[in-house]
PDB file of N, CA and C in Angstrom:
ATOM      1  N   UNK A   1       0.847  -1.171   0.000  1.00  0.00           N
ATOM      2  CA  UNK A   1       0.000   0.000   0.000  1.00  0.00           C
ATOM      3  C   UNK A   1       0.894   1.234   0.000  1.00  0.00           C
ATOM      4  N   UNK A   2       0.497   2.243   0.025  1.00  0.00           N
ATOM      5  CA  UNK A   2       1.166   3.537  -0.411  1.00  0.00           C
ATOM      6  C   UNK A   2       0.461   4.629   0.193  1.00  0.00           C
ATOM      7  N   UNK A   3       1.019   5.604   0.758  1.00  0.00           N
ATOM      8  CA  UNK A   3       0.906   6.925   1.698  1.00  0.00           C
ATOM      9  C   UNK A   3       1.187   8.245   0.676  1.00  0.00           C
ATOM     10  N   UNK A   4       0.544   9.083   0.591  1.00  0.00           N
ATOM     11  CA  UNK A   4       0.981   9.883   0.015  1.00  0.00           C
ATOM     12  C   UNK A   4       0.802  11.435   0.856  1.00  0.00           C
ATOM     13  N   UNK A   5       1.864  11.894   1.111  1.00  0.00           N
ATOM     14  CA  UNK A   5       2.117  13.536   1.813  1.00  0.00           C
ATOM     15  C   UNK A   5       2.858  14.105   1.337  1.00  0.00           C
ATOM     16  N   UNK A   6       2.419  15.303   0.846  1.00  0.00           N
ATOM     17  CA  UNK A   6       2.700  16.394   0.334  1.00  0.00           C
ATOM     18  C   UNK A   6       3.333  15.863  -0.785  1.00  0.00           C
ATOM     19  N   UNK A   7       2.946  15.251  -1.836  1.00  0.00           N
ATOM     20  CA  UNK A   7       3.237  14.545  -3.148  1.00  0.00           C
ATOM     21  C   UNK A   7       4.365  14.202  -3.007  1.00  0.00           C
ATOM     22  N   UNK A   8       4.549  13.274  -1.678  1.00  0.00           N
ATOM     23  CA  UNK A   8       5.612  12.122  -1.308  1.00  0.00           C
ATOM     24  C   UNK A   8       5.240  10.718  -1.458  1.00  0.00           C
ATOM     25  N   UNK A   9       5.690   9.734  -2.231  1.00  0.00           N
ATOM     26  CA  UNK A   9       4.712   8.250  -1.812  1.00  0.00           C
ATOM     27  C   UNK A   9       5.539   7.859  -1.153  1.00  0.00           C
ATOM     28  N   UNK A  10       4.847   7.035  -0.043  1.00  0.00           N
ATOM     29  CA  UNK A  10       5.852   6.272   0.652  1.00  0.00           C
ATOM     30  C   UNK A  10       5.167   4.784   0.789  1.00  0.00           C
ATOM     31  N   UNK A  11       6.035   3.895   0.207  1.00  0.00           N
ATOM     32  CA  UNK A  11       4.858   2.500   0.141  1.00  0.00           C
ATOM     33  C   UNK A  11       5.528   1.159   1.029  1.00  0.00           C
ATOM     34  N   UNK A  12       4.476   1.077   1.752  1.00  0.00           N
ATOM     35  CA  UNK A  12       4.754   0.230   2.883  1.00  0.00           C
ATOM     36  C   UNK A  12       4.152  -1.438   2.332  1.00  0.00           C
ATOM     37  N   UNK A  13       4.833  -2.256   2.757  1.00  0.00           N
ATOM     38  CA  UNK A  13       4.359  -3.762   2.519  1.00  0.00           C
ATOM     39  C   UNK A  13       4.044  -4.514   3.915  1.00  0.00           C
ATOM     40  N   UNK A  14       2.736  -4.066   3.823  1.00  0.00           N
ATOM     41  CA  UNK A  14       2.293  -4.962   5.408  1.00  0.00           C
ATOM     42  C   UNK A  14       2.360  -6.531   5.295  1.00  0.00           C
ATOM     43  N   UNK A  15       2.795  -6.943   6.158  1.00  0.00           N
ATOM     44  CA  UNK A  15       2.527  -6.446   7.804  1.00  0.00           C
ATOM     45  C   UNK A  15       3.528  -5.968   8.359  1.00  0.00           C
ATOM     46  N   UNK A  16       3.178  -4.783   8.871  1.00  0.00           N
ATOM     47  CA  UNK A  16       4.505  -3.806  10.212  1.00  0.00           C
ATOM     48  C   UNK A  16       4.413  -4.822  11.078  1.00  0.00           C
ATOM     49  N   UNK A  17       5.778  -4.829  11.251  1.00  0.00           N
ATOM     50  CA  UNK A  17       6.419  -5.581  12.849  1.00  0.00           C
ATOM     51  C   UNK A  17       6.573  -4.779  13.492  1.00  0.00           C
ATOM     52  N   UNK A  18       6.895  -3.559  13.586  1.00  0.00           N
ATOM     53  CA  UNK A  18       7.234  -2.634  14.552  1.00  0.00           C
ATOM     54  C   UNK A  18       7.446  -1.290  14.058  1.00  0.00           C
ATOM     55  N   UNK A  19       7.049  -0.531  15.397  1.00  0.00           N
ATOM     56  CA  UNK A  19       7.125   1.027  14.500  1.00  0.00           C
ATOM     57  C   UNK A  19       7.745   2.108  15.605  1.00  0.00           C
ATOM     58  N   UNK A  20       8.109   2.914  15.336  1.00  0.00           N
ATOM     59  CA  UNK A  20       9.356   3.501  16.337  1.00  0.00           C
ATOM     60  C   UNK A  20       9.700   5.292  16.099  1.00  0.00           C
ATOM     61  N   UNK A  21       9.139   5.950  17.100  1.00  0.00           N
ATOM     62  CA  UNK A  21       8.625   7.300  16.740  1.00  0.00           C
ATOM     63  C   UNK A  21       9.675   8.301  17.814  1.00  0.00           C
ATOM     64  N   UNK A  22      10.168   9.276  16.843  1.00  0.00           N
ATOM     65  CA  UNK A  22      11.358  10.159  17.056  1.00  0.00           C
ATOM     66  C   UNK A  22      10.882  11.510  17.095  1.00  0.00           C
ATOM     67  N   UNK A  23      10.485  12.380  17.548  1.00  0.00           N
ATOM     68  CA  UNK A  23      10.186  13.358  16.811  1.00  0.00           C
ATOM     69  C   UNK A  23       9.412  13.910  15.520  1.00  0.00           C
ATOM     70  N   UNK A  24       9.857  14.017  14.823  1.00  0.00           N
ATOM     71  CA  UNK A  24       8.784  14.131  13.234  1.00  0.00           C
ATOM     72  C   UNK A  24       9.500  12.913  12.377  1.00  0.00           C
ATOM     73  N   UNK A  25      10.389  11.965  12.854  1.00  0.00           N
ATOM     74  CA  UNK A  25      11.096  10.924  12.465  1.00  0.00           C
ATOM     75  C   UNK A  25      10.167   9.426  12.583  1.00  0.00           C
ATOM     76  N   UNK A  26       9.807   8.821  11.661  1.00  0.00           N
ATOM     77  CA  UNK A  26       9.158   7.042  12.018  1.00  0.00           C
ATOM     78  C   UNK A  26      10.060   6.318  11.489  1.00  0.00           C
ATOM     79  N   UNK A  27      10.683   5.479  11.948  1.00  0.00           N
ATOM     80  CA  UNK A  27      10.695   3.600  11.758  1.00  0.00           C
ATOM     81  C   UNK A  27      10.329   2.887  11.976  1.00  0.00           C
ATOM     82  N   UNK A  28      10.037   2.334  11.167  1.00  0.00           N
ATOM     83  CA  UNK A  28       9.367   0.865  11.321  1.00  0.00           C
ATOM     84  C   UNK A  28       9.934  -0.133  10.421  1.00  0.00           C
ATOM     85  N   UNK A  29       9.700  -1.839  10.215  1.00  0.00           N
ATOM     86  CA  UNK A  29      10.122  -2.589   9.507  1.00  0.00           C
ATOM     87  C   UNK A  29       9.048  -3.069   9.338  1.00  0.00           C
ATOM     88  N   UNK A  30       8.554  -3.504   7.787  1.00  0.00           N
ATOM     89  CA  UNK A  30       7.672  -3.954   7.451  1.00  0.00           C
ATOM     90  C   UNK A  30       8.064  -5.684   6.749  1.00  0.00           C
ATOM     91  N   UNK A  31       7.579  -5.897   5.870  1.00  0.00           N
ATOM     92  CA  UNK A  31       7.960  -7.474   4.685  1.00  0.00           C
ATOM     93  C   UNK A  31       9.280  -7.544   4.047  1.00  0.00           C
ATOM     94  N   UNK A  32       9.839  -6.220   3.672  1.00  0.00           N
ATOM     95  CA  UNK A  32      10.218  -5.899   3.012  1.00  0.00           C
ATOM     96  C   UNK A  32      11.989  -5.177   3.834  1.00  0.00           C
ATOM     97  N   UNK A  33      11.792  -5.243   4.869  1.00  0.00           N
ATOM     98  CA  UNK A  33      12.936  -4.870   6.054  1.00  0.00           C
ATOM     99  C   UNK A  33      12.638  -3.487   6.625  1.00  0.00           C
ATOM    100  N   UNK A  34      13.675  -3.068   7.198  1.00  0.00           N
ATOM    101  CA  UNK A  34      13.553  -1.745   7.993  1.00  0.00           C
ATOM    102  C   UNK A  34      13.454  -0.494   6.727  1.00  0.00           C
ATOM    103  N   UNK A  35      12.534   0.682   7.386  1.00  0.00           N
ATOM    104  CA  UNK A  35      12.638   1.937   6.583  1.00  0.00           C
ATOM    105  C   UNK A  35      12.339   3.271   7.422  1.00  0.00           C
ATOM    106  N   UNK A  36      13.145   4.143   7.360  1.00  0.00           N
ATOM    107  CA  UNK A  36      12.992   5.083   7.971  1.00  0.00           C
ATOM    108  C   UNK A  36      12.236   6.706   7.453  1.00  0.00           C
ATOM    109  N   UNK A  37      10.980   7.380   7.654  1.00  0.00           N
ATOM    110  CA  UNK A  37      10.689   8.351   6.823  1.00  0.00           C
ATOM    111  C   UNK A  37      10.734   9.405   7.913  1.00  0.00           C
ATOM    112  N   UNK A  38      11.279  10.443   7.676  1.00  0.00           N
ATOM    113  CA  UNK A  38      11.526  11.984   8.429  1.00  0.00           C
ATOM    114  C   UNK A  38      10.500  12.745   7.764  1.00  0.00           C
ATOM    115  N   UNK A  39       9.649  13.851   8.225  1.00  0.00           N
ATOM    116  CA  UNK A  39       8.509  14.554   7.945  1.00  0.00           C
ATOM    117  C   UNK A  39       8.820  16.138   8.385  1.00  0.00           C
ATOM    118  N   UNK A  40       8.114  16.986   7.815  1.00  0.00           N
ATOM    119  CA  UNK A  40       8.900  18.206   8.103  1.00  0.00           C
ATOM    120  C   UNK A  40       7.567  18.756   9.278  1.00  0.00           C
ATOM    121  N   UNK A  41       6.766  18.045   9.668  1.00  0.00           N
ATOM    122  CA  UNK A  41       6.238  18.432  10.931  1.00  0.00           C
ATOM    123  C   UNK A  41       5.910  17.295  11.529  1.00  0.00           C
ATOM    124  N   UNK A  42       5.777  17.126  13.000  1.00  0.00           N
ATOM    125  CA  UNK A  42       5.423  16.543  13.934  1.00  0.00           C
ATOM    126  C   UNK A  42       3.606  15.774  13.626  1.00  0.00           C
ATOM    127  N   UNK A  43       3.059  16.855  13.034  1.00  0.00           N
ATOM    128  CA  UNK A  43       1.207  16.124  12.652  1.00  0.00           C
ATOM    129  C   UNK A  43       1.926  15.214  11.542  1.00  0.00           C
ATOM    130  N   UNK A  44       2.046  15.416  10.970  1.00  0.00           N
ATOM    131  CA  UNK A  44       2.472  14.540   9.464  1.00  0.00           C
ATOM    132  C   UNK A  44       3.086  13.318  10.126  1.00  0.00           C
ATOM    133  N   UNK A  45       3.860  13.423  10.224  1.00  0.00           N
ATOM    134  CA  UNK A  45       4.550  12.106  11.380  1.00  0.00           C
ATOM    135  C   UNK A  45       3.178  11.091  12.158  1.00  0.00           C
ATOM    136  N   UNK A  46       2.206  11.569  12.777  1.00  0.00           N
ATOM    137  CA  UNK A  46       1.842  11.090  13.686  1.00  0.00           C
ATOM    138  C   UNK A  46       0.588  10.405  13.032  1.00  0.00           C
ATOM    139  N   UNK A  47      -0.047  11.543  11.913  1.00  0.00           N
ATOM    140  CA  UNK A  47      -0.914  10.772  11.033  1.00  0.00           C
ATOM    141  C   UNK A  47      -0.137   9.364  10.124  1.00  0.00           C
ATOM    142  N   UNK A  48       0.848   9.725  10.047  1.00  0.00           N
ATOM    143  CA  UNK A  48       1.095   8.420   8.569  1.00  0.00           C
ATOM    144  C   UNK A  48       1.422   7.148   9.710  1.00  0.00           C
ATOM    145  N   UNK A  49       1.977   7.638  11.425  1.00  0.00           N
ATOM    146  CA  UNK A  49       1.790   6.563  12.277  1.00  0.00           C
ATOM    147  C   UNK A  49       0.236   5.932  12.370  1.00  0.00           C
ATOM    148  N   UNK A  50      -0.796   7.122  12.592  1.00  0.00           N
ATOM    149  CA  UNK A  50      -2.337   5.832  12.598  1.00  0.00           C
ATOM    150  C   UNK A  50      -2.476   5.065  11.534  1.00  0.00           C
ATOM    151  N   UNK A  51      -1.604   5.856  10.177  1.00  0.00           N
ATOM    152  CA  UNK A  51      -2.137   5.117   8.971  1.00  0.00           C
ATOM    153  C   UNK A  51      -1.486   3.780   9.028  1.00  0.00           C
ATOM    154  N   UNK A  52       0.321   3.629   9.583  1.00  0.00           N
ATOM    155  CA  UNK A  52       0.578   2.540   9.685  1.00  0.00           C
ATOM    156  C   UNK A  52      -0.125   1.555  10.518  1.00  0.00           C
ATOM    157  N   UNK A  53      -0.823   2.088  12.014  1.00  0.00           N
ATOM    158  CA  UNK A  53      -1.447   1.056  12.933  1.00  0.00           C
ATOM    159  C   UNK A  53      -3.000   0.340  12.329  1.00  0.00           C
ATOM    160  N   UNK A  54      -3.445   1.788  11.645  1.00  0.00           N
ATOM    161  CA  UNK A  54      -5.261   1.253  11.027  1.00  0.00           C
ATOM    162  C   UNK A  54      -4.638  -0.084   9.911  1.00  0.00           C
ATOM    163  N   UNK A  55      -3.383   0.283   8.846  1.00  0.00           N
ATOM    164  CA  UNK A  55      -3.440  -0.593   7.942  1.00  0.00           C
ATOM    165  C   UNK A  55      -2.733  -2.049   8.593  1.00  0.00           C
ATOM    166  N   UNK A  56      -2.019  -2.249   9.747  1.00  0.00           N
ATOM    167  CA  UNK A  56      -1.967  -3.470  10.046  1.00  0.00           C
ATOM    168  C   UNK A  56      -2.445  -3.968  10.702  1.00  0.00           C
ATOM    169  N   UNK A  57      -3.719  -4.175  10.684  1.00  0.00           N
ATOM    170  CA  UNK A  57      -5.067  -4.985  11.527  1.00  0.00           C
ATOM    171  C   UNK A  57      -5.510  -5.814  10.716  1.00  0.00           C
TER     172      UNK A  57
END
């Protein structure tokens, strides 16, 4: 699946194993291994985190 902010894609291959929150910084590792995306605000960050938790259910 695929995220898109501020005409960034960022495409994740569920299922997340883990997700790991820095500041406006996320990691997580998905199917596909570890990936790290930096965001230039703190909301942006925190939304594409629910998007990672809603999409691995």
């Amino acid at each position: 699946m695929s995220y898109n902010v501020n005409g960034q894609l960022i495409t994740v291959n569920f299922p997340v194993a883990s997700i790991s929150v820095n500041k406006s910084s996320i990691a997580f590792t998905d199917s596909q291994g570890k990936n790290r995306q930096t965001f230039s605000k703190r909301t942006e960050a925190l939304k594409f985190m629910n998007w990672l938790l809603s999409g691995s259910k």
